[in-house]
PDB file of N, CA and C in Angstrom:
ATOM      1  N   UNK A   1     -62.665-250.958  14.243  1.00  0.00           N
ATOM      2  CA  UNK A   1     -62.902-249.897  15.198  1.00  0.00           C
ATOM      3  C   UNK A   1     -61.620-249.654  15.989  1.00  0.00           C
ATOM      4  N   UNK A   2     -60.940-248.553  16.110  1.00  0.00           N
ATOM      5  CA  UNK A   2     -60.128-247.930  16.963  1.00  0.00           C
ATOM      6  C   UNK A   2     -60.398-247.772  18.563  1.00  0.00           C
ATOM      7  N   UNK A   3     -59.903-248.401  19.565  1.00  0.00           N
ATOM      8  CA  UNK A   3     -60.371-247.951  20.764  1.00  0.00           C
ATOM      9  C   UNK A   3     -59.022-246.410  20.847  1.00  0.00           C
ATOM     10  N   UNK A   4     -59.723-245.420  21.642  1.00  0.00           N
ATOM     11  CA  UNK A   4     -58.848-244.346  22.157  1.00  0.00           C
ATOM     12  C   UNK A   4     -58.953-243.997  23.318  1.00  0.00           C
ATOM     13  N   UNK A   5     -57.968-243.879  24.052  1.00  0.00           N
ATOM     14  CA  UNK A   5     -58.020-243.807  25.464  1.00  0.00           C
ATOM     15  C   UNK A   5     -57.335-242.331  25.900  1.00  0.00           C
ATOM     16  N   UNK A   6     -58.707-241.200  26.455  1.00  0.00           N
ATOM     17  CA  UNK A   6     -58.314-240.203  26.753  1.00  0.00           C
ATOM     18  C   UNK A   6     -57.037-240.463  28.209  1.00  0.00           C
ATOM     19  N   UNK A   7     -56.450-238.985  28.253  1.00  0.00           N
ATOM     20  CA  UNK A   7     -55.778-239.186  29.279  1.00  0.00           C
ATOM     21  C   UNK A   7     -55.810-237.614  29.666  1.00  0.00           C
ATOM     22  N   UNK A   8     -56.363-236.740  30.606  1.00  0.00           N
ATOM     23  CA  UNK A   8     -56.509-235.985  31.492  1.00  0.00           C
ATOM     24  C   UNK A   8     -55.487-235.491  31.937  1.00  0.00           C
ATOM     25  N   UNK A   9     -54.658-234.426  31.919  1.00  0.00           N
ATOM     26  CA  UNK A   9     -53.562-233.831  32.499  1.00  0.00           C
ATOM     27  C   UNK A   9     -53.627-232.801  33.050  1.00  0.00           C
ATOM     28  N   UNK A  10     -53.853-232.504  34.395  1.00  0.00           N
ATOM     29  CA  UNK A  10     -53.679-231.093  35.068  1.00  0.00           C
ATOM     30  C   UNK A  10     -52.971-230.432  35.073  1.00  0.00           C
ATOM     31  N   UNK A  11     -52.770-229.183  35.226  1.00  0.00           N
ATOM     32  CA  UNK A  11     -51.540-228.065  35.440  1.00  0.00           C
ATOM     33  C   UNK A  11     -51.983-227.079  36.082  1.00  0.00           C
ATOM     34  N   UNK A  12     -51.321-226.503  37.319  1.00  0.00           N
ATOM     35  CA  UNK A  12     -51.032-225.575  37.629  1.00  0.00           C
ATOM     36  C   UNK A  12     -51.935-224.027  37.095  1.00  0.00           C
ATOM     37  N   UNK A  13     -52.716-223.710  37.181  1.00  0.00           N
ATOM     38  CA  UNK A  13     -53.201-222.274  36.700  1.00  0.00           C
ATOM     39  C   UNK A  13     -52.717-221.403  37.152  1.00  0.00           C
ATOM     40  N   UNK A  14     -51.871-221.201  37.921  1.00  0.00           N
ATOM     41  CA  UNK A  14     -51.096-220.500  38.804  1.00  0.00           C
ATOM     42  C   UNK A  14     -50.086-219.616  37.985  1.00  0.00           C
ATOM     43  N   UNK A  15     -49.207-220.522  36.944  1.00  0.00           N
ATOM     44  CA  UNK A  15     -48.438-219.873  36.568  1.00  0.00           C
ATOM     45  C   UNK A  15     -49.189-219.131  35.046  1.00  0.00           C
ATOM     46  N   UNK A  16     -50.388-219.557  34.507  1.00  0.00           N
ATOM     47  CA  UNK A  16     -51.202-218.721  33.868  1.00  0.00           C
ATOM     48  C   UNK A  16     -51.486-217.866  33.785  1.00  0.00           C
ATOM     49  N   UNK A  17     -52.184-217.471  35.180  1.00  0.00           N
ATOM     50  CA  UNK A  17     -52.833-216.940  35.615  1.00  0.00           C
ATOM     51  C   UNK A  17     -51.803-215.323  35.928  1.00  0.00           C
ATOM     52  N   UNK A  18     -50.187-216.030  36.302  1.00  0.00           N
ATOM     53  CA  UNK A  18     -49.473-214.585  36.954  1.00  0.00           C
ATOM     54  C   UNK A  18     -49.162-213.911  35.846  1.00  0.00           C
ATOM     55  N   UNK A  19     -49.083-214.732  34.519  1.00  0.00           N
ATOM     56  CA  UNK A  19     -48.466-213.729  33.170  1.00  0.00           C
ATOM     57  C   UNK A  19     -49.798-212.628  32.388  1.00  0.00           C
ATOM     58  N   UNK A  20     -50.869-212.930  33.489  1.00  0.00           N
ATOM     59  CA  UNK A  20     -52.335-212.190  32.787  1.00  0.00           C
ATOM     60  C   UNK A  20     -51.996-210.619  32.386  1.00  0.00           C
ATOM     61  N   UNK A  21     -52.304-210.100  31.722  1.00  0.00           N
ATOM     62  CA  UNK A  21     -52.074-208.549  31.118  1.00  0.00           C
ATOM     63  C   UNK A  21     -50.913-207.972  30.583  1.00  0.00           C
ATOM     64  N   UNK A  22     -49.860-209.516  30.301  1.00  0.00           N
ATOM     65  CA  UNK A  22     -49.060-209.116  29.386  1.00  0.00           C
ATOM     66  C   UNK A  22     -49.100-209.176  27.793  1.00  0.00           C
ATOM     67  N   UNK A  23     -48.611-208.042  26.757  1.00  0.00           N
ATOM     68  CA  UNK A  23     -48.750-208.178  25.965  1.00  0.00           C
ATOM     69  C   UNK A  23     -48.555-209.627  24.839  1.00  0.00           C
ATOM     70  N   UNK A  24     -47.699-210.275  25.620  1.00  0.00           N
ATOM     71  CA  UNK A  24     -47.313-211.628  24.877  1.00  0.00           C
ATOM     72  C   UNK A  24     -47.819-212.954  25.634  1.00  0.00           C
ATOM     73  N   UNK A  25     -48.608-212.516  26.042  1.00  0.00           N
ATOM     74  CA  UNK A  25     -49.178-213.507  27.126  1.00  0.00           C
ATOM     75  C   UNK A  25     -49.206-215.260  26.307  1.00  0.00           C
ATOM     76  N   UNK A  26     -49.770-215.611  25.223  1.00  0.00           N
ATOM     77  CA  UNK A  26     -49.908-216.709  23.969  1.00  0.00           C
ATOM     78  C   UNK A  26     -47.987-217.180  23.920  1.00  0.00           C
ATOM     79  N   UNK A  27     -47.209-216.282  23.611  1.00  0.00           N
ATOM     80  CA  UNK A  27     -45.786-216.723  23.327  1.00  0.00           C
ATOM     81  C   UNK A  27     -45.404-217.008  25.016  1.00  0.00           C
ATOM     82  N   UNK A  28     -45.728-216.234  26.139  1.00  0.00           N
ATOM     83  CA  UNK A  28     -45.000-217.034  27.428  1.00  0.00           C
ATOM     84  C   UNK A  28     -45.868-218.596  27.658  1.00  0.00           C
ATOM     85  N   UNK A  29     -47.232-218.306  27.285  1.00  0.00           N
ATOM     86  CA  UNK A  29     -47.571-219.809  27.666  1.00  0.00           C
ATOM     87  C   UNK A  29     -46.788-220.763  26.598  1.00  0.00           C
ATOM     88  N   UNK A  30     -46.909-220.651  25.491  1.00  0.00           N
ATOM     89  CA  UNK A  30     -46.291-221.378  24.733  1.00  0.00           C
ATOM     90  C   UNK A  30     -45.125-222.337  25.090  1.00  0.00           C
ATOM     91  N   UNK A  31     -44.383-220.734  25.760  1.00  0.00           N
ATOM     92  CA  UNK A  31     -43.047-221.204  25.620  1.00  0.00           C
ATOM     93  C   UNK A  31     -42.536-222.154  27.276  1.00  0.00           C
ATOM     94  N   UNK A  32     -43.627-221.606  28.300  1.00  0.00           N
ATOM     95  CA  UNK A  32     -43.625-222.472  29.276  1.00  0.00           C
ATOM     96  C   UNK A  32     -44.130-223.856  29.061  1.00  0.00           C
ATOM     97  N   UNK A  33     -45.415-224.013  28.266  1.00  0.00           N
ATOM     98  CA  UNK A  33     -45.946-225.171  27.875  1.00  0.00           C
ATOM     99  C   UNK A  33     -44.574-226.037  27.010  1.00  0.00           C
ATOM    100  N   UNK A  34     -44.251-225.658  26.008  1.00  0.00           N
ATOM    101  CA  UNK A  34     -43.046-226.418  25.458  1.00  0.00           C
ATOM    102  C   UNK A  34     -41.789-227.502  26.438  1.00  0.00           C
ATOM    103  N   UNK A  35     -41.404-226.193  27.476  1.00  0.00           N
ATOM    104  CA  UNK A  35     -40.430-226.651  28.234  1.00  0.00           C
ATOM    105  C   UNK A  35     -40.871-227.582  29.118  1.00  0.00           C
ATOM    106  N   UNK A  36     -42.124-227.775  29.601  1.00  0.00           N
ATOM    107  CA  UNK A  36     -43.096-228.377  30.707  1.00  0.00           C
ATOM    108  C   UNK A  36     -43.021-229.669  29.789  1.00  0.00           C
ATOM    109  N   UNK A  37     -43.578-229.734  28.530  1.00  0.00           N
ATOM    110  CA  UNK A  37     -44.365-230.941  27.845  1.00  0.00           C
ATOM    111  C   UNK A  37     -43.234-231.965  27.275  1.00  0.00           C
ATOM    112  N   UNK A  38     -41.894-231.187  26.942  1.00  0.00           N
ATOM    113  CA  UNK A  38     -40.958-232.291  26.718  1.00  0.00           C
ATOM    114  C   UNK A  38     -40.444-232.804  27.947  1.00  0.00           C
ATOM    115  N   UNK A  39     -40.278-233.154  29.097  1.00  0.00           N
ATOM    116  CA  UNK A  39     -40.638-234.077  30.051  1.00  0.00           C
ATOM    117  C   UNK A  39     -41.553-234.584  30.289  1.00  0.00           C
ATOM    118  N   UNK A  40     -42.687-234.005  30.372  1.00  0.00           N
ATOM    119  CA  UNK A  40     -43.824-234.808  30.569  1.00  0.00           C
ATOM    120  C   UNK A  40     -43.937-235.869  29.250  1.00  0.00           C
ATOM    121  N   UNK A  41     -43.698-235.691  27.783  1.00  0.00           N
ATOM    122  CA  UNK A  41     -43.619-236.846  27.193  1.00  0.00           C
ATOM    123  C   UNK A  41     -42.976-237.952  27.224  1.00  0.00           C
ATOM    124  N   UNK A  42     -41.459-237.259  27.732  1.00  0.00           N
ATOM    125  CA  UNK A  42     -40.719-238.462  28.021  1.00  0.00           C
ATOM    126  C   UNK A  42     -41.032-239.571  28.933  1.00  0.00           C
ATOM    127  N   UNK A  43     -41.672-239.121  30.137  1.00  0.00           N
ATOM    128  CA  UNK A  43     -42.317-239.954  30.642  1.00  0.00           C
ATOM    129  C   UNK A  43     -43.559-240.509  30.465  1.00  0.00           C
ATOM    130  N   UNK A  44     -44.197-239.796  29.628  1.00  0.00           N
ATOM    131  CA  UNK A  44     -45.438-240.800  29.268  1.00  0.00           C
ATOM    132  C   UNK A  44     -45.222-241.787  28.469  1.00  0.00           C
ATOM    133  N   UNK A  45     -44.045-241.568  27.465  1.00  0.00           N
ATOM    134  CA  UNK A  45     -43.341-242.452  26.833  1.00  0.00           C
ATOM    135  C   UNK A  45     -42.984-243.887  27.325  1.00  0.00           C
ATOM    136  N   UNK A  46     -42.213-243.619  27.771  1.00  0.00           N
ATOM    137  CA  UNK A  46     -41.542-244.419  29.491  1.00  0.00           C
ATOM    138  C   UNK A  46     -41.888-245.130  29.790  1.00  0.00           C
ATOM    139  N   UNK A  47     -43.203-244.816  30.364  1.00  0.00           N
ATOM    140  CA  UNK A  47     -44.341-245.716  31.178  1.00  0.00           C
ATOM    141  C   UNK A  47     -44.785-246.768  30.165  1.00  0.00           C
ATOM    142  N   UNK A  48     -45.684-245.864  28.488  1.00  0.00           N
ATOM    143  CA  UNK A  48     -46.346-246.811  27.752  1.00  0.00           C
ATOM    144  C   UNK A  48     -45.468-247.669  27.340  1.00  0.00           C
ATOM    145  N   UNK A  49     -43.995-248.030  27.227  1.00  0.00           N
ATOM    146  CA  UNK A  49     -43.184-248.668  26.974  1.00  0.00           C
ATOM    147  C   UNK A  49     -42.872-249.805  27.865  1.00  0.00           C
ATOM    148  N   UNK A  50     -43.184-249.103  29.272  1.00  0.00           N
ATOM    149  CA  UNK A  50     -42.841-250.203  30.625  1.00  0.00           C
ATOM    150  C   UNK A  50     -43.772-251.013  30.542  1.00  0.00           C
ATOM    151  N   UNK A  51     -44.821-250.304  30.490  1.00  0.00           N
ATOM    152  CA  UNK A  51     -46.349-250.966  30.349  1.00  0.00           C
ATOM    153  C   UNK A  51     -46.769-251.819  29.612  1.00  0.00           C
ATOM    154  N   UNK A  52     -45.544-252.277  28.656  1.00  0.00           N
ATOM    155  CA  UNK A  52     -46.728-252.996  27.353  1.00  0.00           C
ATOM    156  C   UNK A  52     -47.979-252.301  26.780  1.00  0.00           C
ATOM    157  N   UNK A  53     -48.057-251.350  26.828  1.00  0.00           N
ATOM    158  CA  UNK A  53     -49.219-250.195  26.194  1.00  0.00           C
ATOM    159  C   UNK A  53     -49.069-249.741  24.736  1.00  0.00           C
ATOM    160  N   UNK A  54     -47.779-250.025  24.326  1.00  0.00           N
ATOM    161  CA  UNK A  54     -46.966-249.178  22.894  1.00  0.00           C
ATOM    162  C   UNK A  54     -48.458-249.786  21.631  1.00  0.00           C
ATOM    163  N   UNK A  55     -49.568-250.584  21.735  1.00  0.00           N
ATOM    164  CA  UNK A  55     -50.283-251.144  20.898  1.00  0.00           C
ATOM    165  C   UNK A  55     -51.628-250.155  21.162  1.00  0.00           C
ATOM    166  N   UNK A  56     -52.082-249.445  22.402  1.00  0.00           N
ATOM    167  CA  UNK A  56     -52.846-248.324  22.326  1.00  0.00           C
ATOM    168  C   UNK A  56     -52.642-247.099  22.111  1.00  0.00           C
ATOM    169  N   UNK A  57     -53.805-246.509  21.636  1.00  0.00           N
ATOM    170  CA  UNK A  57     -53.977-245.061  21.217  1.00  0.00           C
ATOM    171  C   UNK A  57     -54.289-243.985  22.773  1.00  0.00           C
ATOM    172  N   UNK A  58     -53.581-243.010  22.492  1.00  0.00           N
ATOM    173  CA  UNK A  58     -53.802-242.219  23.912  1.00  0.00           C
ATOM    174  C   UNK A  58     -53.867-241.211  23.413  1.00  0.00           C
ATOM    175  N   UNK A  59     -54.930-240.405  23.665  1.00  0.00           N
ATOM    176  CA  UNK A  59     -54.904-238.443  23.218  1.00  0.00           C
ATOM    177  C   UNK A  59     -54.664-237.773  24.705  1.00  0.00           C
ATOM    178  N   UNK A  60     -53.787-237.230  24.748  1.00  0.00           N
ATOM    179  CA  UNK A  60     -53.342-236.058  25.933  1.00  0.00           C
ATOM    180  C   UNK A  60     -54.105-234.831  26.271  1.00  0.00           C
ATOM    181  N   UNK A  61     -55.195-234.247  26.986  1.00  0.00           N
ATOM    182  CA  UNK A  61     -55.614-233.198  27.146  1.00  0.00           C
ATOM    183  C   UNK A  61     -55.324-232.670  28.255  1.00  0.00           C
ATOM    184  N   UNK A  62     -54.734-231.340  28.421  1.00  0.00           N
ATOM    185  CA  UNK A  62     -54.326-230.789  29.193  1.00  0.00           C
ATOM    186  C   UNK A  62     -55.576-229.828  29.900  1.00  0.00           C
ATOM    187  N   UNK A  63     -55.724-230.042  31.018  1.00  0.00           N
ATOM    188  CA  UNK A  63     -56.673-229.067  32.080  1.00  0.00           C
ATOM    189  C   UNK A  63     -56.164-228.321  32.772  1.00  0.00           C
ATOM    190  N   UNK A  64     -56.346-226.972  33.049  1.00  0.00           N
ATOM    191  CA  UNK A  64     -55.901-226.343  34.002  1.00  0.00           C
ATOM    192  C   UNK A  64     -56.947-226.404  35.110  1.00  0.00           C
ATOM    193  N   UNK A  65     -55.852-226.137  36.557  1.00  0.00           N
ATOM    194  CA  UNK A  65     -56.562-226.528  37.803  1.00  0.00           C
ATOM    195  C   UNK A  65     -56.063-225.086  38.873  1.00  0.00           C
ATOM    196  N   UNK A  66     -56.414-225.034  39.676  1.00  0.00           N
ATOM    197  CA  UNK A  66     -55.782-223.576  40.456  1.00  0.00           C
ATOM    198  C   UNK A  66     -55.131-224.921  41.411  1.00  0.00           C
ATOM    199  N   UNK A  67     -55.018-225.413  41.671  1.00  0.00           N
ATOM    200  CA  UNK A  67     -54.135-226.515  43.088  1.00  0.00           C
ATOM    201  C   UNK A  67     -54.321-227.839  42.088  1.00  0.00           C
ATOM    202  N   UNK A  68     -53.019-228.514  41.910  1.00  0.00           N
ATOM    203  CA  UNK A  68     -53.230-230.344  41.476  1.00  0.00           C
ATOM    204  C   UNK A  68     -53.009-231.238  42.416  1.00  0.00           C
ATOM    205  N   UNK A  69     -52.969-230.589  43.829  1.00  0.00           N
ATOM    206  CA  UNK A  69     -52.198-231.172  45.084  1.00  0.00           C
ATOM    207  C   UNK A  69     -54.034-231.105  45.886  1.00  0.00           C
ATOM    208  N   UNK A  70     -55.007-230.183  45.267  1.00  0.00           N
ATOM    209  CA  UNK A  70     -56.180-230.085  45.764  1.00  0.00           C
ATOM    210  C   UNK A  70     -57.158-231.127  45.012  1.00  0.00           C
ATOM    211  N   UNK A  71     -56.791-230.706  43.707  1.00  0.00           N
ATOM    212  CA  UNK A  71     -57.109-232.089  42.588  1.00  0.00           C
ATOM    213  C   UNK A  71     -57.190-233.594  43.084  1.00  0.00           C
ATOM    214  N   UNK A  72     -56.120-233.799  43.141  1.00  0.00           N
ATOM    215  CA  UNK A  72     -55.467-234.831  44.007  1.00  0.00           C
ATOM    216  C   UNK A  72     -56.383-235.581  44.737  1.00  0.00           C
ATOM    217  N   UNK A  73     -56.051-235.096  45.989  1.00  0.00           N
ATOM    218  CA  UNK A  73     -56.867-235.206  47.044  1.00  0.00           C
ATOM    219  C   UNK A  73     -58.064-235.471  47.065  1.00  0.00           C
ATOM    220  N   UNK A  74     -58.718-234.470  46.441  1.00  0.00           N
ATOM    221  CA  UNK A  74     -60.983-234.506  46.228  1.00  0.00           C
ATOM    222  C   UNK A  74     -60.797-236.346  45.179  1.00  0.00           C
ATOM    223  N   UNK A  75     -60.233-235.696  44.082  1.00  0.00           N
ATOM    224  CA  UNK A  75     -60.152-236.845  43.525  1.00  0.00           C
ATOM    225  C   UNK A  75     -59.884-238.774  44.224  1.00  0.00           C
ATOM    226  N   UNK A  76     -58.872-238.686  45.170  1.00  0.00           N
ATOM    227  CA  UNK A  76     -58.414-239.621  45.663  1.00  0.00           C
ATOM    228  C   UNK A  76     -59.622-240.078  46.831  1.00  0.00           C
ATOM    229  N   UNK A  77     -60.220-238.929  47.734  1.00  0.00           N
ATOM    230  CA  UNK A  77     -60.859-238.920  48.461  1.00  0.00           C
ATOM    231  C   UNK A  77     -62.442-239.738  47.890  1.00  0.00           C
ATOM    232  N   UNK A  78     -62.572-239.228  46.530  1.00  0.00           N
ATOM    233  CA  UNK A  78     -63.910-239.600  46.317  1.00  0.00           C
ATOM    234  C   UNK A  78     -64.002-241.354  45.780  1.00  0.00           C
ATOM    235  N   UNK A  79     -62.252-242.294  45.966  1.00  0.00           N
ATOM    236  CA  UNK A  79     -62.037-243.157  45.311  1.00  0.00           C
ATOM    237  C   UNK A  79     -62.014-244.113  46.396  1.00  0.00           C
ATOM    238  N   UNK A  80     -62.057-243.436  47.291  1.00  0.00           N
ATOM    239  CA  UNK A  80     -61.874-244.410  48.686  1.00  0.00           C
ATOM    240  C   UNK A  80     -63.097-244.334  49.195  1.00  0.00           C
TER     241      UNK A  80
END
């Protein structure tokens, strides 16, 4: 049996949301998502490496949020 360990990633809907009713709307997310996600791997990299983690499975799903600074917070709030 494989264990897999989701991992939850928020973003910004904000900048989604401002490219709405353009004709290429699919190629700007794309191409923002691209530039966004090769840092964000590097550091997820990073970490599972710092971590001693390099022996688990992790799937990345990305969520959009209108605030991750509001996210945050409710989230943190409901942990305390």
């Amino acid at each position: 049996m494989k264990h897999i360990s989701p991992c939850f990633i928020g973003f910004n809907h904000g900048f989604y949301k401002k490219m709405n009713g353009q004709n290429n709307l699919e190629e700007l997310f794309l191409t923002e998502y691209q530039e966004t996600i090769k840092d964000a791997a590097e550091t997820f990299r990073k970490e599972i490496v710092d971590q001693n983690l390099s022996h688990k499975n992790f799937i990345f799903l990305l969520m959009p949020f209108d605030s991750i600074i509001d996210l945050r917070k409710a989230f943190l709030g409901k942990l305390s």
